[in-house]
Protein backbone atom coordinates (compact mmCIF):
# COMPACT_ATOMS: atom_id res chain seq x y z
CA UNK A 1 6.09 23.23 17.23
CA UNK A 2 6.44 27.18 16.84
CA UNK A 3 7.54 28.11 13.32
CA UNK A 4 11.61 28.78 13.29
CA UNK A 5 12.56 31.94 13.16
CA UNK A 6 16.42 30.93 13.54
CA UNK A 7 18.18 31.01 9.94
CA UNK A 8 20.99 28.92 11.23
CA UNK A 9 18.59 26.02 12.53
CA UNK A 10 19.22 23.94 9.19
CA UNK A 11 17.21 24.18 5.52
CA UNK A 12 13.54 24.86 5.80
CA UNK A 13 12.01 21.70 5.42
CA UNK A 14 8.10 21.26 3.57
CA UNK A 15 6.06 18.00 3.96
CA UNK A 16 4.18 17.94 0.71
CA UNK A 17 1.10 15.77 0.96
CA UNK A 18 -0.07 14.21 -2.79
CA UNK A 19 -3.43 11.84 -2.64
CA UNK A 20 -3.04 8.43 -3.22
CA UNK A 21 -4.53 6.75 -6.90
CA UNK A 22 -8.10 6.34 -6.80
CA UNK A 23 -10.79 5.50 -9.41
CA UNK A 24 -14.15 8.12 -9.96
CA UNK A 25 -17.25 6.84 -9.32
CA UNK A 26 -19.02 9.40 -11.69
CA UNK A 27 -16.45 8.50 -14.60
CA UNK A 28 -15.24 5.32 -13.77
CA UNK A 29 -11.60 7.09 -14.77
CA UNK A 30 -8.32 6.62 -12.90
CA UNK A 31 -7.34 9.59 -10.83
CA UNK A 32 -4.82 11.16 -8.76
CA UNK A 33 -2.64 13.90 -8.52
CA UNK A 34 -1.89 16.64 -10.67
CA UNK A 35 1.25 17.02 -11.67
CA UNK A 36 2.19 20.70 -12.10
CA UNK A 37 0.72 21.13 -8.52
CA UNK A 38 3.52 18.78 -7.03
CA UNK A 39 6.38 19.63 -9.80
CA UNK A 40 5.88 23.98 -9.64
CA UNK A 41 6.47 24.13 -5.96
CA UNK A 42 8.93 21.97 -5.54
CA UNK A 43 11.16 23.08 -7.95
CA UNK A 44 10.55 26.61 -6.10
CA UNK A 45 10.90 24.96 -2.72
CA UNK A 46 14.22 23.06 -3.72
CA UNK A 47 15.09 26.27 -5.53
CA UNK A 48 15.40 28.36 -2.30
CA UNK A 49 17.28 25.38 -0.74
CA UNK A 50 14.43 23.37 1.64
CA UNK A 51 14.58 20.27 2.13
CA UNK A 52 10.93 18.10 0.42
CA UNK A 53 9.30 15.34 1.50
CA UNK A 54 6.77 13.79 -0.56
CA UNK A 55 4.12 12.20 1.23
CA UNK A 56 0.46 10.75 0.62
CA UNK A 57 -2.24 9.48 3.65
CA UNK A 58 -1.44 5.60 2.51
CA UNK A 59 1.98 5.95 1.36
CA UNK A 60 3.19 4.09 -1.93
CA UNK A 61 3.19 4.27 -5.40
CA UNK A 62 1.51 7.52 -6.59
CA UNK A 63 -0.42 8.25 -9.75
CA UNK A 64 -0.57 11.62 -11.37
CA UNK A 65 -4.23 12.68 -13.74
CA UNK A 66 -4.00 11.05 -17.05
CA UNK A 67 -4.34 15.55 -18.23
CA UNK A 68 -1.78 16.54 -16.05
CA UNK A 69 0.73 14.54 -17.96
CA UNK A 70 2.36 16.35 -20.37
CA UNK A 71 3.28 13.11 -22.42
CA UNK A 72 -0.50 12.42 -22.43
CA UNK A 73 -2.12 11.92 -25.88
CA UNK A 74 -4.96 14.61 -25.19
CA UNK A 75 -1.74 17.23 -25.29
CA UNK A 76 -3.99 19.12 -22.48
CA UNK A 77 -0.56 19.43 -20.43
CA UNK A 78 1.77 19.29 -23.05
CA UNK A 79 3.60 23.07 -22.92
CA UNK A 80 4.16 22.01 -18.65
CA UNK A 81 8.17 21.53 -19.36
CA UNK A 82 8.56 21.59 -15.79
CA UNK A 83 6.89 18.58 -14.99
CA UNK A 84 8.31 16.85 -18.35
CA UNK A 85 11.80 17.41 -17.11
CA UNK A 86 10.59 15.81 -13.78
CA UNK A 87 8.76 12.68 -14.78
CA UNK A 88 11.86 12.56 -16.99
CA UNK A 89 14.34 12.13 -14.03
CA UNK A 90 14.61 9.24 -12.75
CA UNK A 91 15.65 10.19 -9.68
CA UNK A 92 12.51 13.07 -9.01
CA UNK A 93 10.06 10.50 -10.81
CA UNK A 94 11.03 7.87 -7.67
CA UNK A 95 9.96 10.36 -5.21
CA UNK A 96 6.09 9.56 -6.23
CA UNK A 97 7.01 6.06 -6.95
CA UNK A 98 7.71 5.34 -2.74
CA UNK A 99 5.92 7.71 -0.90
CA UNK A 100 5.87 7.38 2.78
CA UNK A 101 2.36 6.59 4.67
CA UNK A 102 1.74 9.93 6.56
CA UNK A 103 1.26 7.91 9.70
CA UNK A 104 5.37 7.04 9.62
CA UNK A 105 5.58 10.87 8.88
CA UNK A 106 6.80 12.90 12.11
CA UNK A 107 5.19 15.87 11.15
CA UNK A 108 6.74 18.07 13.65
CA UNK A 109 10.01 17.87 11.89
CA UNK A 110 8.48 20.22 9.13
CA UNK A 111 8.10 24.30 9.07
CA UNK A 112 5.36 24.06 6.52
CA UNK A 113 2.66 21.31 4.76
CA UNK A 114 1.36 21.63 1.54
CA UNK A 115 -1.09 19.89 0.56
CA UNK A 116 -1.51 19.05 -3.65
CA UNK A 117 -4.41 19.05 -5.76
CA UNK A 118 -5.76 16.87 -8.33
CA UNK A 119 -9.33 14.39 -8.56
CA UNK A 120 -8.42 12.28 -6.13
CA UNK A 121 -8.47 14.48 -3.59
CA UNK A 122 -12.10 15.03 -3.98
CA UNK A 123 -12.66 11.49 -3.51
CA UNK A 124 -10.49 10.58 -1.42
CA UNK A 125 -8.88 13.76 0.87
CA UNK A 126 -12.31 14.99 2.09
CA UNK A 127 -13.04 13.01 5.15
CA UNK A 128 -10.12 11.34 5.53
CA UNK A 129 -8.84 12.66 9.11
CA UNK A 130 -5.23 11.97 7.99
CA UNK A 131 -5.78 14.84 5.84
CA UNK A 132 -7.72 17.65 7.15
CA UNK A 133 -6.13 17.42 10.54
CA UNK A 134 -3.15 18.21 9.01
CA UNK A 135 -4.03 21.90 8.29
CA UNK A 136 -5.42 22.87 11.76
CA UNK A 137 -2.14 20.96 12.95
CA UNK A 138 0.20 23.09 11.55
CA UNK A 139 -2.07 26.69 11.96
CA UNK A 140 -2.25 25.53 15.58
CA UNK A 141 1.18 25.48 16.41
CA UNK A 142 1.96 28.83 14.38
CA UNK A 143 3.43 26.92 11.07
CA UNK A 144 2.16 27.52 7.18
CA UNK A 145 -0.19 25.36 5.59
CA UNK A 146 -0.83 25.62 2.06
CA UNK A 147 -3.36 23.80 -0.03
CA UNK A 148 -4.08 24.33 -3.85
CA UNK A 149 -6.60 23.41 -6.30
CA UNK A 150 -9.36 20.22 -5.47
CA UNK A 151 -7.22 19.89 -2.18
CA UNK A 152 -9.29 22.81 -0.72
CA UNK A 153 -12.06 20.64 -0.52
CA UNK A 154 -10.67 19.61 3.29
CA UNK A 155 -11.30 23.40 3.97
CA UNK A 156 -14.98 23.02 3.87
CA UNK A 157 -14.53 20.21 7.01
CA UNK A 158 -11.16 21.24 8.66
CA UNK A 159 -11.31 22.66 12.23
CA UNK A 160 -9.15 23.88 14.76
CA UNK A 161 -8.18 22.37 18.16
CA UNK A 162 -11.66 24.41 19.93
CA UNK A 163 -14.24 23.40 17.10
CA UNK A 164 -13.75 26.95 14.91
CA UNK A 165 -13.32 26.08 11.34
CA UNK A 166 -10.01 26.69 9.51
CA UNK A 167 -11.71 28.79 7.31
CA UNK A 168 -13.94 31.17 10.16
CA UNK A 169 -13.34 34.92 9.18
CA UNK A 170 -10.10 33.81 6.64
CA UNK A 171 -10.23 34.61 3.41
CA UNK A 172 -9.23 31.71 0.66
CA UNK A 173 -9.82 30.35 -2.76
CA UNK A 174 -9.76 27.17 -4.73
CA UNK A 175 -11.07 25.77 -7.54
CA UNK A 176 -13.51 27.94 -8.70
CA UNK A 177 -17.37 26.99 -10.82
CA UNK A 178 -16.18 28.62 -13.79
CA UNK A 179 -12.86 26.22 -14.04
CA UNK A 180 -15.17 23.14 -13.42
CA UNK A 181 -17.25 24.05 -16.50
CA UNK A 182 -14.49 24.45 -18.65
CA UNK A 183 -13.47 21.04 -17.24
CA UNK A 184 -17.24 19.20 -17.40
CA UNK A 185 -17.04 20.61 -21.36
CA UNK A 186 -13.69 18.87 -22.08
CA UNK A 187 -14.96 16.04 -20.29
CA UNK A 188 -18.17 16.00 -21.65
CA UNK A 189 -19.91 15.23 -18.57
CA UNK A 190 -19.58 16.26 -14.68
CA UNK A 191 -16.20 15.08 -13.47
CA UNK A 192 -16.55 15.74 -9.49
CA UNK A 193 -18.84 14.77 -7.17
CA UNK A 194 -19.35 18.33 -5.74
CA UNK A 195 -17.90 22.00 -6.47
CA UNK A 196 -15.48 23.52 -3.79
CA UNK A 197 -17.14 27.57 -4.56
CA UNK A 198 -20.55 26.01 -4.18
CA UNK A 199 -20.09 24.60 -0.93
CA UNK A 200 -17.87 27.41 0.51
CA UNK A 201 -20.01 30.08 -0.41
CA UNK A 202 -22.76 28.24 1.86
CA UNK A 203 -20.26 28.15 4.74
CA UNK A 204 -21.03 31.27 7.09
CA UNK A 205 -18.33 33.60 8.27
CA UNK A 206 -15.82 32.98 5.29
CA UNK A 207 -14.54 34.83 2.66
CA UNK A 208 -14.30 32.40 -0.52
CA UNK A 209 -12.53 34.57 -3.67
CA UNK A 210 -11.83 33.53 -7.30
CA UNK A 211 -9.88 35.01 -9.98
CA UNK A 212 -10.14 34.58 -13.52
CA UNK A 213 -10.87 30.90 -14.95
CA UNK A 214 -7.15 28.87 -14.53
CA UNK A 215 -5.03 32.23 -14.07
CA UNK A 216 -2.31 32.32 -11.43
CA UNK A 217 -4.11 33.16 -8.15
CA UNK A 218 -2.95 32.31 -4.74
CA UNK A 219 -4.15 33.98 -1.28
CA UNK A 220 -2.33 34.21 2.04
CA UNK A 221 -4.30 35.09 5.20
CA UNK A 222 -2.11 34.83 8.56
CA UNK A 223 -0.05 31.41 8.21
CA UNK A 224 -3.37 30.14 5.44
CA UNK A 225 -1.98 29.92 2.12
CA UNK A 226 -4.10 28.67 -0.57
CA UNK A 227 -3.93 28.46 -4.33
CA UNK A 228 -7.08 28.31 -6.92
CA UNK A 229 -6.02 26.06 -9.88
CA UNK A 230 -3.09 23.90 -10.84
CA UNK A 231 -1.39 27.35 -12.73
CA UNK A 232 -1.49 28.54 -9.07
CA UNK A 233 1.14 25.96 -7.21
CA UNK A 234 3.97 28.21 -8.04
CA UNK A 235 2.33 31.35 -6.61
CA UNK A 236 1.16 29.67 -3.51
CA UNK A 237 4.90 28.09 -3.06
CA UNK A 238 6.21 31.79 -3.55
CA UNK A 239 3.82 32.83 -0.34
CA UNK A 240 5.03 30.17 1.55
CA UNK A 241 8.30 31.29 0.99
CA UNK A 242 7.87 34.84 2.06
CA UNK A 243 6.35 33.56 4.99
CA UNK A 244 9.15 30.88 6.07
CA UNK A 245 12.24 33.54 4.80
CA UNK A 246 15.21 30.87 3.90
């Protein structure tokens, strides 16, 4: 499916794609999404008048991190209005409560995926074909894919159709070493089972770039859009934007 060029063939419509609940083996902590990643862009997306669909590989009941909560007693999250007013509305709150499988998804029917970050995505998102094929799914056929945060760990795997990774001669970003010490500090231990800048800057014939620890960052690179932290979802929903037009 080509991306639409026709403003007068209906809203935009954006399959956002939020990991199912998992628990970490290194912490032994619930995890899932996170929530500013989901709640930023789609109030942008819905903003400019597309039409969302939240998603996750299993479909269900989602889960966002305990941190990324801004009612959470840590108060890590507690200034994220945005995603207060959200989880406050019932109706936006039962969009994560009944997510749709991704295999009763027709992704076709979308201009643009976007895939959200959080710990569970590096548990469960990496390797999980449901997932990475997604992004060489929608380069392939000339439509936006966006990924933010921990969900550019299916960057270091994802490949298109003739075996070239998604990530050959692009330039991208994601959660960068200096972020996950901050995190491993407030955690007190090692939180993820790997670091995304580690493993990228091993990959050959990429360009991996990081800004400043958790400032606004986002990269586009032909139809590529990816976004380093969760204070990035915004900024990466703005580039998908300019690329769709409304």
């Amino acid at each position: 499916m080509p991306a639409r060029t026709d403003s007068t063939a209906g809203p935009r419509r954006i399959l956002m794609v939020a990991a199912n609940p998992a628990t970490s083996p290194l912490t032994g902590w619930p995890v899932g999404f996170w929530w500013a990643e989901l709640t930023h862009p789609y109030l942008r997306f819905t903003e400019a008048g597309y039409e969302v669909l939240i998603a996750s590989p299993d479909g269900g009941a989602l889960e966002g991190d305990a941190f990324s909560d801004p009612s959470d007693p840590s108060g890590y999250s507690a200034d994220d209005v945005i995603s207060r007013g959200f989880i406050a509305s019932p109706p936006h709150r039962d969009l994560v409560r009944a997510t749709p499988a991704l295999a009763d998804v027709d992704t076709d029917a979308f201009d643009a995926v976007f895939l959200v970050g959080g710990q569970s995505p590096m548990l469960t998102f990496r390797g999980d074909d449901r997932v990475t094929g997604l992004v060489p799914r929608f380069l392939s056929t000339g439509r936006i894919a966006a990924v933010v945060c921990h969900a550019t760990c299916v960057l270091l795997d994802a490949a298109m159709p003739d075996g070239t990774p998604v990530v050959a001669g692009r330039t991208w970003t994601g959660f960068a070493n200096s972020e996950e010490d901050v995190a491993d500090a407030f955690a007190g231990r090692p939180i993820q089972p790997f670091r995304i800048e580690d493993e990228a800057r091993r990959m050959p014939g990429t360009n991996f770039i990081v800004h400043g620890a958790f400032r606004p960052h986002a990269v586009r690179d032909g139809d590529l859009i990816t976004g380093q932290q969760q204070h990035s979802g915004a900024a990466a929903a703005d580039l998908v934007i300019q690329g769709l037009g409304r």
